[in-house]
C-alpha atoms as a PDB file:
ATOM      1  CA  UNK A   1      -3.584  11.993  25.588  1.00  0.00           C
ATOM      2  CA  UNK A   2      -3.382  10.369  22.419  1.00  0.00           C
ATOM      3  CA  UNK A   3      -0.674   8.261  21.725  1.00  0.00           C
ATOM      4  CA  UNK A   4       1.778   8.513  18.858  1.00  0.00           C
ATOM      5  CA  UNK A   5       1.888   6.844  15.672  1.00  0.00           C
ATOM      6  CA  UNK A   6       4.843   4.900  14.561  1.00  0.00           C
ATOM      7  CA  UNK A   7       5.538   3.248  11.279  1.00  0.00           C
ATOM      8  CA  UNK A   8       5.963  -0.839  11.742  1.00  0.00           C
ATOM      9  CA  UNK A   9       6.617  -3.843   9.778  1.00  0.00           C
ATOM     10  CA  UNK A  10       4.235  -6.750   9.421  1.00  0.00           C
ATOM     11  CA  UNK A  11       5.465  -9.980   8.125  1.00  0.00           C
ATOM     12  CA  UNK A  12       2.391 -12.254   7.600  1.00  0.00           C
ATOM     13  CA  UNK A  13       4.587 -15.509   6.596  1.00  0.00           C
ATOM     14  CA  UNK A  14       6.133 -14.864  10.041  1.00  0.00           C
ATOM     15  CA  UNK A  15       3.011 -13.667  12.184  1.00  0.00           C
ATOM     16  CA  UNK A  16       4.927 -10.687  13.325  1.00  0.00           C
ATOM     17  CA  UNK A  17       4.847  -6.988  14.015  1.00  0.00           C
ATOM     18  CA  UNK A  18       8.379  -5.431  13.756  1.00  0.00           C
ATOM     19  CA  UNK A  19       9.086  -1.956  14.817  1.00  0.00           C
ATOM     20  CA  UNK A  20      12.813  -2.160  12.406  1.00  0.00           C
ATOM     21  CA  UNK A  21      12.838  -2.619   8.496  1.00  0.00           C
ATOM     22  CA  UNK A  22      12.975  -6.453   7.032  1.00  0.00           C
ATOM     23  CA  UNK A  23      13.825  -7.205   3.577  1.00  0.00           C
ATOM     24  CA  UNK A  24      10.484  -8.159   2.495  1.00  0.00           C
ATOM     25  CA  UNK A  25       7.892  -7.031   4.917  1.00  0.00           C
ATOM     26  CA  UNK A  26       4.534  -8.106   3.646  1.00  0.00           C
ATOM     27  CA  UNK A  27       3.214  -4.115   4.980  1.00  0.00           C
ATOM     28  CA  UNK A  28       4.381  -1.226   6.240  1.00  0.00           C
ATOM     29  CA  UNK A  29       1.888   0.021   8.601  1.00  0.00           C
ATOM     30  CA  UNK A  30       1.380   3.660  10.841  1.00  0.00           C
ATOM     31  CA  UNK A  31       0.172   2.653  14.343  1.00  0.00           C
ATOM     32  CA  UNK A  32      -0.253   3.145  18.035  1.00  0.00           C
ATOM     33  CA  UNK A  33       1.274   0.736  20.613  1.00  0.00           C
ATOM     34  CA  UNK A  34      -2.778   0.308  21.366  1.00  0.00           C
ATOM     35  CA  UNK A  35      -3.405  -0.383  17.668  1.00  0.00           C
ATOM     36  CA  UNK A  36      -0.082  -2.885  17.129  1.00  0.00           C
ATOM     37  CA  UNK A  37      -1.689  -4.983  20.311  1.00  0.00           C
ATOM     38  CA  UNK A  38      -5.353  -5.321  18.934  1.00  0.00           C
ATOM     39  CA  UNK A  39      -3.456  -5.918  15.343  1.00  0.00           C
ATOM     40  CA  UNK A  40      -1.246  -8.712  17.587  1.00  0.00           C
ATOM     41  CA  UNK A  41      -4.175 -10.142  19.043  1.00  0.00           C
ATOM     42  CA  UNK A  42      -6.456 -10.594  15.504  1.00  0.00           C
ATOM     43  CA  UNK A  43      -2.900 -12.302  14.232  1.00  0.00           C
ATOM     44  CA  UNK A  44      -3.309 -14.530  17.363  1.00  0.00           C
ATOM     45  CA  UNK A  45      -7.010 -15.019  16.522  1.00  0.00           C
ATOM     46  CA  UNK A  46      -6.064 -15.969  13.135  1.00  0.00           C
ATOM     47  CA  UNK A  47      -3.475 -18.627  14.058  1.00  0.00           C
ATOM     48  CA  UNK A  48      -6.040 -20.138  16.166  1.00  0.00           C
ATOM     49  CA  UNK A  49      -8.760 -20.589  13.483  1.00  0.00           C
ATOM     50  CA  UNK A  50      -5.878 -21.734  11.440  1.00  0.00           C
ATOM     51  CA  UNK A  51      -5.422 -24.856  13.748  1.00  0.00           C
ATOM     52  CA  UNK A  52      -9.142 -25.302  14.066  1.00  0.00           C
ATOM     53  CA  UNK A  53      -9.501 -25.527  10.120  1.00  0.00           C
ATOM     54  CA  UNK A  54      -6.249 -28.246  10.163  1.00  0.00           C
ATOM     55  CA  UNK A  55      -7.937 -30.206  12.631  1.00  0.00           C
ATOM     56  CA  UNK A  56     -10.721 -30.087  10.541  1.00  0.00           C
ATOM     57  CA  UNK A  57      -9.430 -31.250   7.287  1.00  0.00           C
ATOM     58  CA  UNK A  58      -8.916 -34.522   9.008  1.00  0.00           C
ATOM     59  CA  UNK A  59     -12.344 -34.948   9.019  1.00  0.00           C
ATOM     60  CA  UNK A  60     -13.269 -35.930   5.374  1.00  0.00           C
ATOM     61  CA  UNK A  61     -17.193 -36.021   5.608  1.00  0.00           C
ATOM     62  CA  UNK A  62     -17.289 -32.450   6.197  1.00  0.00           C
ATOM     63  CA  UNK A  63     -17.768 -30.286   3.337  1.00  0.00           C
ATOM     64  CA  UNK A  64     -15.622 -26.819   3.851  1.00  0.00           C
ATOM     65  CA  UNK A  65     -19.245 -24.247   3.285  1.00  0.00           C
ATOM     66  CA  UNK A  66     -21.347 -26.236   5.775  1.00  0.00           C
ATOM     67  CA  UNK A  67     -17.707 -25.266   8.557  1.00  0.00           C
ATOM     68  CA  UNK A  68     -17.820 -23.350  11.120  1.00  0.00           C
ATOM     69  CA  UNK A  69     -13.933 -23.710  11.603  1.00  0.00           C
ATOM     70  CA  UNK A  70     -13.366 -22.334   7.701  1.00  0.00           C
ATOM     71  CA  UNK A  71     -15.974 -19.821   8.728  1.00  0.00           C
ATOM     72  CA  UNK A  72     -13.968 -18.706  11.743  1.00  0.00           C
ATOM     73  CA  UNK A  73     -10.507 -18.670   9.507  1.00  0.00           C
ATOM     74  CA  UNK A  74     -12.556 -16.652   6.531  1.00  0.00           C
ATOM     75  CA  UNK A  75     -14.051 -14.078   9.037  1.00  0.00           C
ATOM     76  CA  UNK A  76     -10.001 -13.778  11.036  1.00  0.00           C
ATOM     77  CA  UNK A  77      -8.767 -13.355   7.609  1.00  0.00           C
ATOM     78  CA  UNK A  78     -10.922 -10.625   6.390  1.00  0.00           C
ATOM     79  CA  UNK A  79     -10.980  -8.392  10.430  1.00  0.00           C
ATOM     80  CA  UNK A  80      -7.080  -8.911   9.334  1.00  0.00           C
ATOM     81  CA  UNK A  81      -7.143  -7.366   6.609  1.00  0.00           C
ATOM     82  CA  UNK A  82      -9.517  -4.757   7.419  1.00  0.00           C
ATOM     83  CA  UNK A  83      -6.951  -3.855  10.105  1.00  0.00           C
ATOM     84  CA  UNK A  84      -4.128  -3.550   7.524  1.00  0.00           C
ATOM     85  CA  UNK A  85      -6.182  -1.633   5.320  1.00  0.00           C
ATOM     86  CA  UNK A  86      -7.038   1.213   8.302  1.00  0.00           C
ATOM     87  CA  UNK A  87      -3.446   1.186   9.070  1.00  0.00           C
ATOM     88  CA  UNK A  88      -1.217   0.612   6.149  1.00  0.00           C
ATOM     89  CA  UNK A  89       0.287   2.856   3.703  1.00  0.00           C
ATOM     90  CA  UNK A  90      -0.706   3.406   0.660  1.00  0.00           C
ATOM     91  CA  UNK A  91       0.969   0.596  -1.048  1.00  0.00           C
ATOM     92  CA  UNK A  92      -0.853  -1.407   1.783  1.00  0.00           C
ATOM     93  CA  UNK A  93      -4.009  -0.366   0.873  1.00  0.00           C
ATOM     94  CA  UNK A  94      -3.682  -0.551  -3.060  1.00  0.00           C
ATOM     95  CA  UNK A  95      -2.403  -4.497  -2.484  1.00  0.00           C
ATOM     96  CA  UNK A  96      -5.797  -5.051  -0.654  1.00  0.00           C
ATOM     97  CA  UNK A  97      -7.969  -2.979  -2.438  1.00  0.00           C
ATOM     98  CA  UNK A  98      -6.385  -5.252  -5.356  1.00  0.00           C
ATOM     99  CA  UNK A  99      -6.434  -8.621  -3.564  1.00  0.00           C
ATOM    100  CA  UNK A 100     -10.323  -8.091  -3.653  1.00  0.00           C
ATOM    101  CA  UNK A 101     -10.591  -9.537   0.388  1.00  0.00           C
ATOM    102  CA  UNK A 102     -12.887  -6.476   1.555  1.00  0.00           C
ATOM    103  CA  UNK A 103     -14.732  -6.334  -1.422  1.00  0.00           C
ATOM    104  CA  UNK A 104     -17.324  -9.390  -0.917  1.00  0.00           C
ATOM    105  CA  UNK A 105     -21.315  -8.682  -0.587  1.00  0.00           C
ATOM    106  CA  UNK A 106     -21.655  -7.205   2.794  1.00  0.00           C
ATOM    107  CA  UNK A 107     -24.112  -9.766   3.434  1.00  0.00           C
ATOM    108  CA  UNK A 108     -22.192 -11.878   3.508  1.00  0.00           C
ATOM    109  CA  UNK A 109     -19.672 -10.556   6.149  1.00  0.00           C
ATOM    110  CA  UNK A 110     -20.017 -10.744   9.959  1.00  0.00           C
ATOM    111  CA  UNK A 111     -20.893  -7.654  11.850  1.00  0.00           C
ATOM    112  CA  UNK A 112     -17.387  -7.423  12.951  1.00  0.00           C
ATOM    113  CA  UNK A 113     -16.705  -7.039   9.164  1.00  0.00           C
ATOM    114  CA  UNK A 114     -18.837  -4.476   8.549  1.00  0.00           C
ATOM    115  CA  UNK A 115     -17.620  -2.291  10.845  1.00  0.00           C
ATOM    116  CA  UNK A 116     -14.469  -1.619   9.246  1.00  0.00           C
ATOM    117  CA  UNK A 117     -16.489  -0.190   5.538  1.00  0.00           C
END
């Protein structure tokens, strides 16, 4: 039985996934309860390679392209915004079509990445 899809709020300034209207919702996306938990967990993801990269910057010897913590944040980023794309609405998608984020050589993207052309 597939499950029904139900319009929700994501607020990337706040990390969150609201099911009710906020002023200024960074996307309005259609998903499944299944699909709002993976989105939840790449947010999670995300938050973590955030840290790593912080922790990182402390470090001044190492440059950011030779990173595997920047690497981490730039690969959450994009599987991110892959996920929006899929699920958002139309203005959604025209914001990241526009942002340019999915648009990179695919050589250059992970697997993970690649999936979502």
């Amino acid at each position: 039985m597939e499950q029904e899809k139900k319009i929700y709020y994501v607020d990337l300034n706040s990390e969150s996934i609201l099911p009710e209207p906020i002023d200024s919702p960074s996307f309005v996306i259609h998903a499944t309860e299944k699909e709002v938990g993976v989105l939840q967990a790449v947010m999670e993801d995300k938050y973590e390679a955030d840290l790593e990269t912080y922790v990182r910057s402390h470090i001044p010897y190492l440059e950011y392209h030779h990173d595997p913590e920047n690497d981490h944040y730039d690969a959450s980023q994009k599987v991110l915004y892959s996920i929006l794309y899929l699920l958002g609405d139309e203005a959604a998608k025209q914001h990241i079509k526009q942002m340019g984020i999915l648009t990179d050589r695919k050589s250059d993207d992970p697997e993970e990445i690649q999936r979502f052309r």
